[in-house]
PDB file of N, CA and C in Angstrom:
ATOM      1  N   UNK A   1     -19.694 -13.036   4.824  1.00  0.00           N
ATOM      2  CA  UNK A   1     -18.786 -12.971   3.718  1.00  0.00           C
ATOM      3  C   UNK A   1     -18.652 -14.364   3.097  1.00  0.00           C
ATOM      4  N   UNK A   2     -18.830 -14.057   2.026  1.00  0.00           N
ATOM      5  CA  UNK A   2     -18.996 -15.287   1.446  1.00  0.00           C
ATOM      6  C   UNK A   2     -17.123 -15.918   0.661  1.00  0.00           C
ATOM      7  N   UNK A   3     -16.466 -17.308   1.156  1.00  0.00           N
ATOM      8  CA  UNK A   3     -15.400 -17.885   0.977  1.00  0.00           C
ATOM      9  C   UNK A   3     -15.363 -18.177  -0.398  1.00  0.00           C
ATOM     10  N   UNK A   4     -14.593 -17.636  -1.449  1.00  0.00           N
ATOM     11  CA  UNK A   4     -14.199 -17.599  -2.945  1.00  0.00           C
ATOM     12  C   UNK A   4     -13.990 -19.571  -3.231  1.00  0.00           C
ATOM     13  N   UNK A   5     -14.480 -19.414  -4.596  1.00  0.00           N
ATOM     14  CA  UNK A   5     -14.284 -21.273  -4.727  1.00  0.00           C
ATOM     15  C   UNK A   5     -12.315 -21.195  -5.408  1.00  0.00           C
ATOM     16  N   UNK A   6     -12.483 -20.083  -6.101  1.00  0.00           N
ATOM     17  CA  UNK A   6     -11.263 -19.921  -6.847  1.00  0.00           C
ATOM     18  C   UNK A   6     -10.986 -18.788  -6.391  1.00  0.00           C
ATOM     19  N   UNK A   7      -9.256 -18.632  -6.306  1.00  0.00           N
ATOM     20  CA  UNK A   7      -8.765 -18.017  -6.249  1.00  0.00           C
ATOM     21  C   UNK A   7      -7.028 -17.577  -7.229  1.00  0.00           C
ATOM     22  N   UNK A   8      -6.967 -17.167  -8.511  1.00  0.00           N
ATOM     23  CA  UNK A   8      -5.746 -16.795  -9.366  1.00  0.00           C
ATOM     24  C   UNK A   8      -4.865 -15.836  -8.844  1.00  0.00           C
ATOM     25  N   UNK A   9      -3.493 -16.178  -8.723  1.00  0.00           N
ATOM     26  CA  UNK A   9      -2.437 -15.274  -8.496  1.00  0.00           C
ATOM     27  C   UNK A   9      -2.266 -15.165 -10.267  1.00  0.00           C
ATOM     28  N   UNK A  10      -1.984 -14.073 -10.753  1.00  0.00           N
ATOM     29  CA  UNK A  10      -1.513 -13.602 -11.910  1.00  0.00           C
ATOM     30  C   UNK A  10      -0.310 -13.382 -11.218  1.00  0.00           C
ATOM     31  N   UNK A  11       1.093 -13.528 -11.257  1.00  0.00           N
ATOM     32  CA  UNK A  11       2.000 -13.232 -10.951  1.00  0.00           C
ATOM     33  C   UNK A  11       3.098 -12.611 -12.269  1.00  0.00           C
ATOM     34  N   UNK A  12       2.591 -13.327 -13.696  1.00  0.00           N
ATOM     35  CA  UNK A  12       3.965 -12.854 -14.278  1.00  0.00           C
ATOM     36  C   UNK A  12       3.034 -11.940 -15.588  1.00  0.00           C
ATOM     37  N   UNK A  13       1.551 -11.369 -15.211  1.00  0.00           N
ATOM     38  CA  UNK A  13       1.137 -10.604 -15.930  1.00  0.00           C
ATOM     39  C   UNK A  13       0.800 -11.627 -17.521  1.00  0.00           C
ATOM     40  N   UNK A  14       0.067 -12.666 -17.329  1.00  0.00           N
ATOM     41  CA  UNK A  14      -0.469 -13.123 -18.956  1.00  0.00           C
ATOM     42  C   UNK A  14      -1.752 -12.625 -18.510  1.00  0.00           C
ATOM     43  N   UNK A  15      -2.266 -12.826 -17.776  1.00  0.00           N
ATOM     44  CA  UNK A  15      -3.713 -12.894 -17.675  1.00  0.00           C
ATOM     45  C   UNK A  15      -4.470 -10.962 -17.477  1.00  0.00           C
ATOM     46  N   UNK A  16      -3.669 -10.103 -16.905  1.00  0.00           N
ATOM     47  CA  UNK A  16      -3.965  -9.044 -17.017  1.00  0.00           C
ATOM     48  C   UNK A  16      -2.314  -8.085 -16.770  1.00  0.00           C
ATOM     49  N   UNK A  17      -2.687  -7.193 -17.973  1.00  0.00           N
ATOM     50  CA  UNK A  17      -1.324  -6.769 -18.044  1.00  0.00           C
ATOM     51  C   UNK A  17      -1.101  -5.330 -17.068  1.00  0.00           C
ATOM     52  N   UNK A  18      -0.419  -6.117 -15.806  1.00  0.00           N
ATOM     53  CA  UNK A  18       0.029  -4.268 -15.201  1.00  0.00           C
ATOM     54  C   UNK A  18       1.203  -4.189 -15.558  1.00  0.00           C
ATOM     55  N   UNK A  19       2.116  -4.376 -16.565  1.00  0.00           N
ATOM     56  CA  UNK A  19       2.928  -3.447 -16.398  1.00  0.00           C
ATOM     57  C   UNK A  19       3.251  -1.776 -16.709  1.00  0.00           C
ATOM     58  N   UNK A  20       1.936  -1.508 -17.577  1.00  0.00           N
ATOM     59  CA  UNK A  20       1.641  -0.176 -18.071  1.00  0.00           C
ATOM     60  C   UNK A  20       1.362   0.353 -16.081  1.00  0.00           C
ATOM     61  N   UNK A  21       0.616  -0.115 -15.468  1.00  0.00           N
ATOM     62  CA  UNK A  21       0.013   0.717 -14.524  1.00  0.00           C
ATOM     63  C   UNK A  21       1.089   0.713 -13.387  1.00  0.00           C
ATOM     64  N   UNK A  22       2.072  -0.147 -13.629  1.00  0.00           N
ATOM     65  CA  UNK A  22       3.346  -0.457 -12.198  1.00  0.00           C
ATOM     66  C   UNK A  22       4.459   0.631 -13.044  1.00  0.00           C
ATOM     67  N   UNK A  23       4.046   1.544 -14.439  1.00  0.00           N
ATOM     68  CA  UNK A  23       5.231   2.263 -14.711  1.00  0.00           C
ATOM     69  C   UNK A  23       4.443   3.050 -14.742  1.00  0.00           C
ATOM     70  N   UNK A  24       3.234   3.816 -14.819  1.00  0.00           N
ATOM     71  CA  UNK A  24       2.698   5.061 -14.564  1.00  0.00           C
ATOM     72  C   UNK A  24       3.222   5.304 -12.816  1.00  0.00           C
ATOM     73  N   UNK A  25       2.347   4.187 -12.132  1.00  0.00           N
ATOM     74  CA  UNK A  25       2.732   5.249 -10.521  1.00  0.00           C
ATOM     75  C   UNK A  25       4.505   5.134 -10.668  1.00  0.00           C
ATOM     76  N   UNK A  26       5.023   4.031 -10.834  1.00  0.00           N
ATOM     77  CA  UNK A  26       6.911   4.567 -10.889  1.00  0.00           C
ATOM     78  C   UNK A  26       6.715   5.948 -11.189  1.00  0.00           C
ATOM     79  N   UNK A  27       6.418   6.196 -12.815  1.00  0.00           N
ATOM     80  CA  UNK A  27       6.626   7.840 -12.803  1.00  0.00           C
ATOM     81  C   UNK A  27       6.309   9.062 -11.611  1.00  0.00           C
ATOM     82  N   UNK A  28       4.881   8.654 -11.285  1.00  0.00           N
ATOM     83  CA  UNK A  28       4.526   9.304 -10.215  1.00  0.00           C
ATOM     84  C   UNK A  28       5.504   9.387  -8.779  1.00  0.00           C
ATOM     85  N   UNK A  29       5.774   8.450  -8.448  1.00  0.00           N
ATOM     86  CA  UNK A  29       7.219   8.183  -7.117  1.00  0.00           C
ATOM     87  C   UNK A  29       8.021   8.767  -7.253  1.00  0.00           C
ATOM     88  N   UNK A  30       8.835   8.451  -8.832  1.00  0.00           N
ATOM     89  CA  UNK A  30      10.128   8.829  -8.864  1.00  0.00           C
ATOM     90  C   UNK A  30       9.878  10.792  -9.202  1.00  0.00           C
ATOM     91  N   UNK A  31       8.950  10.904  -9.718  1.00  0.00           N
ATOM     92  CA  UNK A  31       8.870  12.383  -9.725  1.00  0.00           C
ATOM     93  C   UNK A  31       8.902  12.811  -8.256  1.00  0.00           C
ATOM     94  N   UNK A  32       7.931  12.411  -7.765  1.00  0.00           N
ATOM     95  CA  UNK A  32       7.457  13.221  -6.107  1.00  0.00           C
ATOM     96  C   UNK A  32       8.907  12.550  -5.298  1.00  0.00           C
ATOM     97  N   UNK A  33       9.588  12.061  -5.460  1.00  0.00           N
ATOM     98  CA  UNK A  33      10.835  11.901  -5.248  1.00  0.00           C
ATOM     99  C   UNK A  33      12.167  13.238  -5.367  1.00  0.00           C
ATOM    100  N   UNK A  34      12.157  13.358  -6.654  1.00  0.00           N
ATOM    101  CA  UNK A  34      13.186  14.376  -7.510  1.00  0.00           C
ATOM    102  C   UNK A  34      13.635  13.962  -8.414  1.00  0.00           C
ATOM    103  N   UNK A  35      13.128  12.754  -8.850  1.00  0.00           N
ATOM    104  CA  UNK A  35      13.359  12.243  -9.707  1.00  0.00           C
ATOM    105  C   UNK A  35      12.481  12.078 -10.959  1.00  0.00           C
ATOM    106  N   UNK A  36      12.545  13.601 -11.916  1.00  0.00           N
ATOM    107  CA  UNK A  36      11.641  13.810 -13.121  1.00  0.00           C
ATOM    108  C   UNK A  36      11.423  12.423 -13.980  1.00  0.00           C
ATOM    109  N   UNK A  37      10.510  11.415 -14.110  1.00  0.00           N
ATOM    110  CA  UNK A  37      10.659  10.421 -15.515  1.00  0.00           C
ATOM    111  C   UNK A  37       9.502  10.390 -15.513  1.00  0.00           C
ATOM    112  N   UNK A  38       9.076  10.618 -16.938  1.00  0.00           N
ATOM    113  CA  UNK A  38       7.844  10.264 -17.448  1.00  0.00           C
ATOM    114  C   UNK A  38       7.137   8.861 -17.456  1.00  0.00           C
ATOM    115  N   UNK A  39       5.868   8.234 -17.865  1.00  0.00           N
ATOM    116  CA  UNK A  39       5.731   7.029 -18.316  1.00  0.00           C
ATOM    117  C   UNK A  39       6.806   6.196 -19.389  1.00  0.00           C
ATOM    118  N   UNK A  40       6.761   6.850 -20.628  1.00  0.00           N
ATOM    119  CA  UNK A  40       7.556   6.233 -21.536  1.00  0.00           C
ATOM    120  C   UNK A  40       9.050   6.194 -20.878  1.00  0.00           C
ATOM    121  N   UNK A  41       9.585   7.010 -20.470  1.00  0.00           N
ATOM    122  CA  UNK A  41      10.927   6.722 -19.561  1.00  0.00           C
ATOM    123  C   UNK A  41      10.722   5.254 -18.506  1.00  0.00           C
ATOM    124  N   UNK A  42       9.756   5.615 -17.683  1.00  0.00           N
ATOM    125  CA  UNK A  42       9.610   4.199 -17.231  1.00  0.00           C
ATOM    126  C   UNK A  42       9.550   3.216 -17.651  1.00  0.00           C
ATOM    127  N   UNK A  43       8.484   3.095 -18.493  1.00  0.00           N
ATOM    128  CA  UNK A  43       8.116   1.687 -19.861  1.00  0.00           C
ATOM    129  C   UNK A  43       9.579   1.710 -20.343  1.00  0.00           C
ATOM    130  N   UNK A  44      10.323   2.456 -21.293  1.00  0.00           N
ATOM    131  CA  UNK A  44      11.368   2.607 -21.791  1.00  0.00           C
ATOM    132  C   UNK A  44      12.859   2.083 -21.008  1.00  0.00           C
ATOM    133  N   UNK A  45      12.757   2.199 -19.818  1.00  0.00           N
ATOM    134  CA  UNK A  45      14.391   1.991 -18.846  1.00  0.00           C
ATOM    135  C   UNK A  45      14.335   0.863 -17.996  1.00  0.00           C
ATOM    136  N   UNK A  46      12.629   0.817 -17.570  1.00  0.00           N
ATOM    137  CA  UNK A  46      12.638  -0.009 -15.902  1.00  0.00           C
ATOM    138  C   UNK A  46      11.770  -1.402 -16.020  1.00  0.00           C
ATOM    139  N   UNK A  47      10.960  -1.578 -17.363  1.00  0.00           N
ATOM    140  CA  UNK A  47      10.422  -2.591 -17.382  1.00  0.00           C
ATOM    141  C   UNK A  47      10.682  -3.854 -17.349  1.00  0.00           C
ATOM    142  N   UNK A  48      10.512  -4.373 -16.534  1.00  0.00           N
ATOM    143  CA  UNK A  48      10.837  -6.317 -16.131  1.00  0.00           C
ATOM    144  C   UNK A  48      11.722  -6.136 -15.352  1.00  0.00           C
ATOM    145  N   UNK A  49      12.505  -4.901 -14.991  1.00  0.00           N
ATOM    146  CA  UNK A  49      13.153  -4.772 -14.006  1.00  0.00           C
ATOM    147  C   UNK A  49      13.251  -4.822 -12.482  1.00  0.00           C
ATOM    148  N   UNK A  50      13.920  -5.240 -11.501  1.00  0.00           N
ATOM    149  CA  UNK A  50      13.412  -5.295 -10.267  1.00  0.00           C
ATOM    150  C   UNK A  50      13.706  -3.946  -9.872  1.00  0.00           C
ATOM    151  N   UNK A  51      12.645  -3.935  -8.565  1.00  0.00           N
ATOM    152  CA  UNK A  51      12.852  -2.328  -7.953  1.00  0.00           C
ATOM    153  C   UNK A  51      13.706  -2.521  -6.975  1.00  0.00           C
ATOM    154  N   UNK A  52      14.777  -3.102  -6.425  1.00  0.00           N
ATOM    155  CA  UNK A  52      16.180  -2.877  -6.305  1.00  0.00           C
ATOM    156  C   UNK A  52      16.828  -2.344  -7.156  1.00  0.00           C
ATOM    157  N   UNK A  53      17.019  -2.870  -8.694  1.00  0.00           N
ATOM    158  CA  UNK A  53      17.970  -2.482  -9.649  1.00  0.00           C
ATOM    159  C   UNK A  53      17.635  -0.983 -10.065  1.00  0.00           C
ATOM    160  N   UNK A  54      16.137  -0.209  -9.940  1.00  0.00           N
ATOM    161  CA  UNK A  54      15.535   0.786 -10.412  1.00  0.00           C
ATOM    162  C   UNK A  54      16.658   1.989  -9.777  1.00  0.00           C
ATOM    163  N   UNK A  55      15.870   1.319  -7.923  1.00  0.00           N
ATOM    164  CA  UNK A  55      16.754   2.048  -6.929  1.00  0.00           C
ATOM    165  C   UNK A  55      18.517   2.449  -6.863  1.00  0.00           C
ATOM    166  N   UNK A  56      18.928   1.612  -6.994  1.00  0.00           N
ATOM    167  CA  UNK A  56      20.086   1.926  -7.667  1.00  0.00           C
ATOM    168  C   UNK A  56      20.742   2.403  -8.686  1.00  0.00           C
ATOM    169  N   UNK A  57      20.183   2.686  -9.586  1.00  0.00           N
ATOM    170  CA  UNK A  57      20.220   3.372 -10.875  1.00  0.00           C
ATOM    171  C   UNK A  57      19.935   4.674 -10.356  1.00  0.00           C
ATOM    172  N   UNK A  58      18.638   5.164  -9.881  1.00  0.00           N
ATOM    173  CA  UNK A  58      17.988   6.475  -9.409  1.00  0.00           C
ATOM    174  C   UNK A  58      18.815   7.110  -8.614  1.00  0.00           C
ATOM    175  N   UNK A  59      19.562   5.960  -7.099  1.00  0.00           N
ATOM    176  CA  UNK A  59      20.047   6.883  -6.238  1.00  0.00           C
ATOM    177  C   UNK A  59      21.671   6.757  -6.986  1.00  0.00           C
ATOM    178  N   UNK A  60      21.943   5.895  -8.019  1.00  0.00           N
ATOM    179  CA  UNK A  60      23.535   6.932  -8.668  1.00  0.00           C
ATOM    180  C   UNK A  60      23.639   8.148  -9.380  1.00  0.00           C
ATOM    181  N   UNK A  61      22.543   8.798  -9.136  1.00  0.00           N
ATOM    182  CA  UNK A  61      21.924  10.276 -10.030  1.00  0.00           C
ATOM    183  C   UNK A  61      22.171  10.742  -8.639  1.00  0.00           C
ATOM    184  N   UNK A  62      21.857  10.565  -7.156  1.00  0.00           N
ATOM    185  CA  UNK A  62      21.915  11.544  -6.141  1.00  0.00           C
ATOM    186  C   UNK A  62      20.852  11.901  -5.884  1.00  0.00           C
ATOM    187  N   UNK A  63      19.938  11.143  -6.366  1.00  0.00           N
ATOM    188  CA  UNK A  63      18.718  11.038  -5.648  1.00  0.00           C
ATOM    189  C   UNK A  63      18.125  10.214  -4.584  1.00  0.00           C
ATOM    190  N   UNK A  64      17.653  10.431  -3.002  1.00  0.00           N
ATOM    191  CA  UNK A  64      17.827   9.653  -2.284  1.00  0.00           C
ATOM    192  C   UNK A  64      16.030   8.705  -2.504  1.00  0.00           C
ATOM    193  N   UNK A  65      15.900   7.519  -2.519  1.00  0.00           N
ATOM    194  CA  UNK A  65      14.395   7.094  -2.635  1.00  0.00           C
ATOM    195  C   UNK A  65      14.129   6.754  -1.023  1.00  0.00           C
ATOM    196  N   UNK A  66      14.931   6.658  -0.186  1.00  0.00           N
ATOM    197  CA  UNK A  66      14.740   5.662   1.304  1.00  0.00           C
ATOM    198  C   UNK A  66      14.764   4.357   0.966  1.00  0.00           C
ATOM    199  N   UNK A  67      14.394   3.639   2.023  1.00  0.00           N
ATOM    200  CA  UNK A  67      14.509   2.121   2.552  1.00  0.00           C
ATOM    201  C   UNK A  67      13.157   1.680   1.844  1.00  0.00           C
ATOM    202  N   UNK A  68      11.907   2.487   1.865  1.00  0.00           N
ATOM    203  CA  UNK A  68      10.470   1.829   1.822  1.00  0.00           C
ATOM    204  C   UNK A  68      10.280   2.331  -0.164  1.00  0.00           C
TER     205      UNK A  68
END
């Protein structure tokens, strides 16, 4: 295996943008959860948001997400 010369953390998304793909699977979770939200609901409510603050929002609806 060959040892990388470089290595980039993208951390705040300039260099490649996930935040479209970190609110598609949200949708996916929070559905398979019980918790119906589409993409645009995600993009729309949760973006730049931390997933503490998500979680808390979700479980004051009475929806439980767990610990993980």
């Amino acid at each position: 295996m060959r040892i990388p010369k470089l290595v980039i953390f993208d951390c705040d998304g300039v260099l490649v943008d996930t935040e479209n793909l970190a609110n598609r699977r949200l949708a996916e979770w929070l559905s398979t959860a019980g918790y119906p939200a589409s993409f645009e609901y995600c993009r729309k409510n949760f973006s730049g948001r931390s997933m503490v603050s998500v979680q808390k929002e979700v479980e004051a609806t009475g929806v439980s997400l767990g610990a993980d």
